[in-house]
Protein backbone atom coordinates (compact mmCIF):
# COMPACT_ATOMS: atom_id res chain seq x y z
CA UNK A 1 2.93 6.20 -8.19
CA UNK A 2 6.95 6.02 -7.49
CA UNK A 3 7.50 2.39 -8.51
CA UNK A 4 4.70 0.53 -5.86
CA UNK A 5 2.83 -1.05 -8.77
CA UNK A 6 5.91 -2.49 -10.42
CA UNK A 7 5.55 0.45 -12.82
CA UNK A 8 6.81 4.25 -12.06
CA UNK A 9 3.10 4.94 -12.20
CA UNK A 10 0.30 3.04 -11.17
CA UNK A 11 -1.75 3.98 -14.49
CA UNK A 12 0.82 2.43 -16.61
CA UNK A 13 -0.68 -1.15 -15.29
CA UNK A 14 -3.90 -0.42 -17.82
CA UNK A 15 -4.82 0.91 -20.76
CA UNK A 16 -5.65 4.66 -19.78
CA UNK A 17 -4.06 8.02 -19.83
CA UNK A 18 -5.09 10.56 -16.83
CA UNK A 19 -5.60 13.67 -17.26
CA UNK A 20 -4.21 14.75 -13.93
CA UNK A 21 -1.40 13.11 -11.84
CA UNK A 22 -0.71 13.71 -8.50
CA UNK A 23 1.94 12.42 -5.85
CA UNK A 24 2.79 13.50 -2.51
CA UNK A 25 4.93 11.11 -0.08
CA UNK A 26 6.34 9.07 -2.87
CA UNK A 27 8.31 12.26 -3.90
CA UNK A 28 10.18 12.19 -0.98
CA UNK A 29 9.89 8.83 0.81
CA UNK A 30 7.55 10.74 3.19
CA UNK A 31 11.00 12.24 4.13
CA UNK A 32 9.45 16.28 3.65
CA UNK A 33 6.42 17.63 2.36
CA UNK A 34 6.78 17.78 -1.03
CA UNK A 35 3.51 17.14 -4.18
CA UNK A 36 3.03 17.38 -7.69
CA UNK A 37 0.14 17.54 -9.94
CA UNK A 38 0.58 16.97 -13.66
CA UNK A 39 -1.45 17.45 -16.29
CA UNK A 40 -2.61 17.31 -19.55
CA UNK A 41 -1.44 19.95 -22.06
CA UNK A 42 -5.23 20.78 -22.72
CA UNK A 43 -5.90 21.45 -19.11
CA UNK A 44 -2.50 23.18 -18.69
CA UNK A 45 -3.76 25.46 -21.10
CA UNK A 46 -6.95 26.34 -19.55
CA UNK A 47 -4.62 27.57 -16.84
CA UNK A 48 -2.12 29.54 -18.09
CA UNK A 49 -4.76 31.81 -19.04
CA UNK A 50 -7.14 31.24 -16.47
CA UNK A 51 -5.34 31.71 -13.05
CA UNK A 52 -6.80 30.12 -9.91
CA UNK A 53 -5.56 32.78 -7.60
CA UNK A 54 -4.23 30.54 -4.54
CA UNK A 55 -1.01 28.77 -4.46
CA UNK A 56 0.38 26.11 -2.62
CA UNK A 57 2.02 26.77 0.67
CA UNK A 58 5.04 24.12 -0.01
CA UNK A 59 5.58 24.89 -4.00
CA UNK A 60 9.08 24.59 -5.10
CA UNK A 61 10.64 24.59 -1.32
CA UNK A 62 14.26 24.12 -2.31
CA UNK A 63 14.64 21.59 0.66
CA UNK A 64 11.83 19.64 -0.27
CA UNK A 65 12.79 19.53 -4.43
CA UNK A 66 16.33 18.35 -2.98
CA UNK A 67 14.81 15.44 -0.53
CA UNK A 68 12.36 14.69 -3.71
CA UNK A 69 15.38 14.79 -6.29
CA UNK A 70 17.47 12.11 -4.15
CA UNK A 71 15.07 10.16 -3.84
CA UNK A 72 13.84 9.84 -7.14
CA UNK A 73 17.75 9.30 -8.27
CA UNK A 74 18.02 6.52 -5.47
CA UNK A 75 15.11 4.64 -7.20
CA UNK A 76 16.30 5.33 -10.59
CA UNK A 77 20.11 4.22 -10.07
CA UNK A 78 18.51 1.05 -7.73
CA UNK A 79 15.86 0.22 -9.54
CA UNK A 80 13.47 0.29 -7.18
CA UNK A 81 10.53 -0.54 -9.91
CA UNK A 82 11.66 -3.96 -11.88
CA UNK A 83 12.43 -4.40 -7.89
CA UNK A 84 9.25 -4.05 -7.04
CA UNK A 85 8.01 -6.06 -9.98
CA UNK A 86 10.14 -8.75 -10.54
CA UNK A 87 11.50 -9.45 -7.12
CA UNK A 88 8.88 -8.26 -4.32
CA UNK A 89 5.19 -8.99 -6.63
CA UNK A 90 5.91 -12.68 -7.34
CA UNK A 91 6.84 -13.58 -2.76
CA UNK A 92 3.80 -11.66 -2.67
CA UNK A 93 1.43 -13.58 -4.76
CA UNK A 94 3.04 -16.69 -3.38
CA UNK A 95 3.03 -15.49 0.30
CA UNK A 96 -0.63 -14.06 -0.52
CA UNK A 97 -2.14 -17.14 -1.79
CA UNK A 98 -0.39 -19.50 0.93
CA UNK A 99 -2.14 -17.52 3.47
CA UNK A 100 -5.85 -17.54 1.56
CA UNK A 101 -5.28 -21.05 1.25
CA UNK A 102 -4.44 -21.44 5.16
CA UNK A 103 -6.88 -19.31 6.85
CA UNK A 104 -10.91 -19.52 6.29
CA UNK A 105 -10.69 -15.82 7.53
CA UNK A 106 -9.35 -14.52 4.54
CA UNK A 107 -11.64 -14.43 1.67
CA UNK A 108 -8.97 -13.75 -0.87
CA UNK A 109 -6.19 -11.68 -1.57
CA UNK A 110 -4.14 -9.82 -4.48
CA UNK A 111 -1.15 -7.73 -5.11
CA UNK A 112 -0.24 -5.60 -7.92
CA UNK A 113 4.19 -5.17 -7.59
CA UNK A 114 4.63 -4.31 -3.77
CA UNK A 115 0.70 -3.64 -3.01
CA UNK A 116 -1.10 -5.91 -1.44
CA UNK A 117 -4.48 -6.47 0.20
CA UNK A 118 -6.17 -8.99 2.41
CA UNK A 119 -10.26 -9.39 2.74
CA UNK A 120 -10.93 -10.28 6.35
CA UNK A 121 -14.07 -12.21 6.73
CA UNK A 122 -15.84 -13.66 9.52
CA UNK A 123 -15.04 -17.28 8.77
CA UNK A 124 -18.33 -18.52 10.56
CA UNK A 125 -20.61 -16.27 7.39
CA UNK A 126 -17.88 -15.18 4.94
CA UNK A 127 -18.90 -11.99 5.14
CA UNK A 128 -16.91 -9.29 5.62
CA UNK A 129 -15.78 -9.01 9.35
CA UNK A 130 -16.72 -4.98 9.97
CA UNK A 131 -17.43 -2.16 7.64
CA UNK A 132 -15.26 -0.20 6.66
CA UNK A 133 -16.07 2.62 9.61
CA UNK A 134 -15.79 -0.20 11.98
CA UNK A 135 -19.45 -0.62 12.48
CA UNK A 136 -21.05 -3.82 12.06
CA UNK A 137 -18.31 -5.54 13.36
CA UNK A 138 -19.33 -9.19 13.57
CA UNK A 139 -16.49 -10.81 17.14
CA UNK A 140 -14.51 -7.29 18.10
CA UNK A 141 -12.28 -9.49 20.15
CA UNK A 142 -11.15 -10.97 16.80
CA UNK A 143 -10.03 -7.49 15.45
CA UNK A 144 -8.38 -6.37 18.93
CA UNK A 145 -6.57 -9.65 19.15
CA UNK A 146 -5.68 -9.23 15.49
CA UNK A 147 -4.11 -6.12 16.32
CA UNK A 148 -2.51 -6.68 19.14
CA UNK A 149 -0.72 -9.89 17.21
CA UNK A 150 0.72 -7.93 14.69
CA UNK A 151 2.62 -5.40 16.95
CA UNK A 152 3.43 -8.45 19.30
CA UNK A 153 4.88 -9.83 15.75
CA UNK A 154 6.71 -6.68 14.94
CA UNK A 155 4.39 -5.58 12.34
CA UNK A 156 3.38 -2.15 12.86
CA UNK A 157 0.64 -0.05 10.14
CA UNK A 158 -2.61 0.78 8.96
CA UNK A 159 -4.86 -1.90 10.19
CA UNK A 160 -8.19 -0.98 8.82
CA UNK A 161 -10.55 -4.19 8.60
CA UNK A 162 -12.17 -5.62 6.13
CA UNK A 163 -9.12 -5.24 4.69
CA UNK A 164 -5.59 -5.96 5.54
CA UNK A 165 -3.11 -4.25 3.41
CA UNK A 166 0.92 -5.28 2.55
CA UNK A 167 2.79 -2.16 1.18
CA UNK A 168 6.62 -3.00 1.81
CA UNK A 169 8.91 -0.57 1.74
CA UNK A 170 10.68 -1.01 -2.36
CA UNK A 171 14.34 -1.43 -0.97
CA UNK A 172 12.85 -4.48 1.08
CA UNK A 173 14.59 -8.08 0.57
CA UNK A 174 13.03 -11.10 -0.23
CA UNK A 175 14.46 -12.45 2.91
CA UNK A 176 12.79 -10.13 4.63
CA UNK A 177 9.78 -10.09 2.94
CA UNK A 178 9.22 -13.90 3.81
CA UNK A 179 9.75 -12.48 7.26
CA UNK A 180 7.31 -10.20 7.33
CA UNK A 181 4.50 -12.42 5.77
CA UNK A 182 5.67 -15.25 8.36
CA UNK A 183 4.91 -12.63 10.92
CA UNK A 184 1.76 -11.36 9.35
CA UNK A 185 0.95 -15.78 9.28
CA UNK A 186 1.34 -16.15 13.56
CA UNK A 187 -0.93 -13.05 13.66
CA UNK A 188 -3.84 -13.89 10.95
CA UNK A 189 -3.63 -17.48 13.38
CA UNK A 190 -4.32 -15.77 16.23
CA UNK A 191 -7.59 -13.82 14.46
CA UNK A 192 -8.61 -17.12 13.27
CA UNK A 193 -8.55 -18.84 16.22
CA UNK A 194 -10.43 -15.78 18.04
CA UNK A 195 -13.51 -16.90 15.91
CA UNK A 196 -13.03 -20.77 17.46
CA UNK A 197 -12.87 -19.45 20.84
C-alpha cells in the first residue's frame, strides 16, 4: 500500500476487491508505530455486534495519527504515487532488464511502480542459488561476497537470496535511482564473477 505499486494500494493493480486491508509502516514512513485494518462493510458488521474482546496496544495514539496524517498529506500534496509510477517504474524496468541482460546470474527480474525483484541463480545450473532459509546454497562465497559488495557500494537492506529486492524510497530521483542500480551493477559483478573464480 501507500503509493509503492504506482497505485495508493497495491490491489488497485488487478481486478479484485479485499475484504480486509491492512498497513503498518507505510502510515508513517516507519517514522512511529502506527496500523490500520479496513474492511468490508459485511465484516464490519459482524463486529459491531460481535466484539473480539482485545484491543490494540497502539490504537488511535495521537502521536502516531499525527506522524501518519503528515505523511499521508506529504504524499498527497507530492505526489508520491504517479511518482512512483510514471517516474521511478519505467528506470526500473530499464535498469532491471539491462542488468538481466548483463549478468547470467540473474534469471530475470520485474517491478511493479517502485518494487522490484531480482532472481539470483547459480549461473553454472540456473537454478536458484539458495532456498529461501538459506539452505541449499549452491557457492556461499558468492552470497558473502555479494553482500559484502553492496555495503562496500553503499547499498544497505534486506538481502535475502534467491531474491534480490529494489524498494526505493518514493521521494527518490531518477538521478539517483540510476545511482543506485549502477551501484547494485559493480556488486551483482562481483557475485558473478565469484561463480568464475
Amino acid at each position: 500500500g501507500f503509493g509503492r505499486t504506482g497505485k495508493f494500494w497495491g490491489f488497485q493493480n488487478y481486478d479484485v476487491i479485499p475484504d480486509i486491508v491492512t498497513s503498518a509502516k507505510g502510515l508513517t514512513g516507519a517514522y512511529v508505530p502506527l496500523s490500520m485494518v479496513a474492511v468490508r462493510d459485511h465484516i464490519k458488521e459482524h463486529f459491531e455486534t460481535n466484539a473480539l474482546g482485545w484491543g490494540a496496544t497502539f490504537h488511535a495514539h495521537p502521536v502516531a495519527l499525527a506522524v501518519g496524517y503528515e505523511c499521508v498529506k506529504y504524499m498527497l500534496e507530492h505526489d508520491l504515487v504517479n511518482h512512483a509510477k510514471n517516474v521511478i517504474e519505467p528506470i526500473m524496468k530499464e535498469e532491471i532488464a539491462r542488468l538481466v541482460d548483463k549478468y547470467a546470474s540473474l534469471a530475470r527480474g520485474r517491478c511493479v511502480g517502485a518494487f522490484g525483484c531480482f532472481d539470483l541463480v547459480d549461473p553454472r545450473t540456473g537454478e536458484p542459488v539458495q532456498n529461501f532459509d538459506g539452505s541449499n546454497c549452491t557457492n556461499p562465497d558468492a552470497v558473502t561476497a555479494f553482500r559484502a559488495a553492496l555495503r562496500a557500494n553503499g547499498l544497505y537492506g534486506f538481502v535475502r537470496p534467491p531474491m534480490f529486492h529494489c524498494a526505493p524510497a518514493l521521494v527518490i530521483s531518477p538521478e539517483e535511482l540510476k545511482d543506485g542500480f549502477q551501484r547494485a551493477d559493480r556488486a551483482l559483478q562481483v557475485f558473478d564473477e565469484a561463480f568464475r573464480a
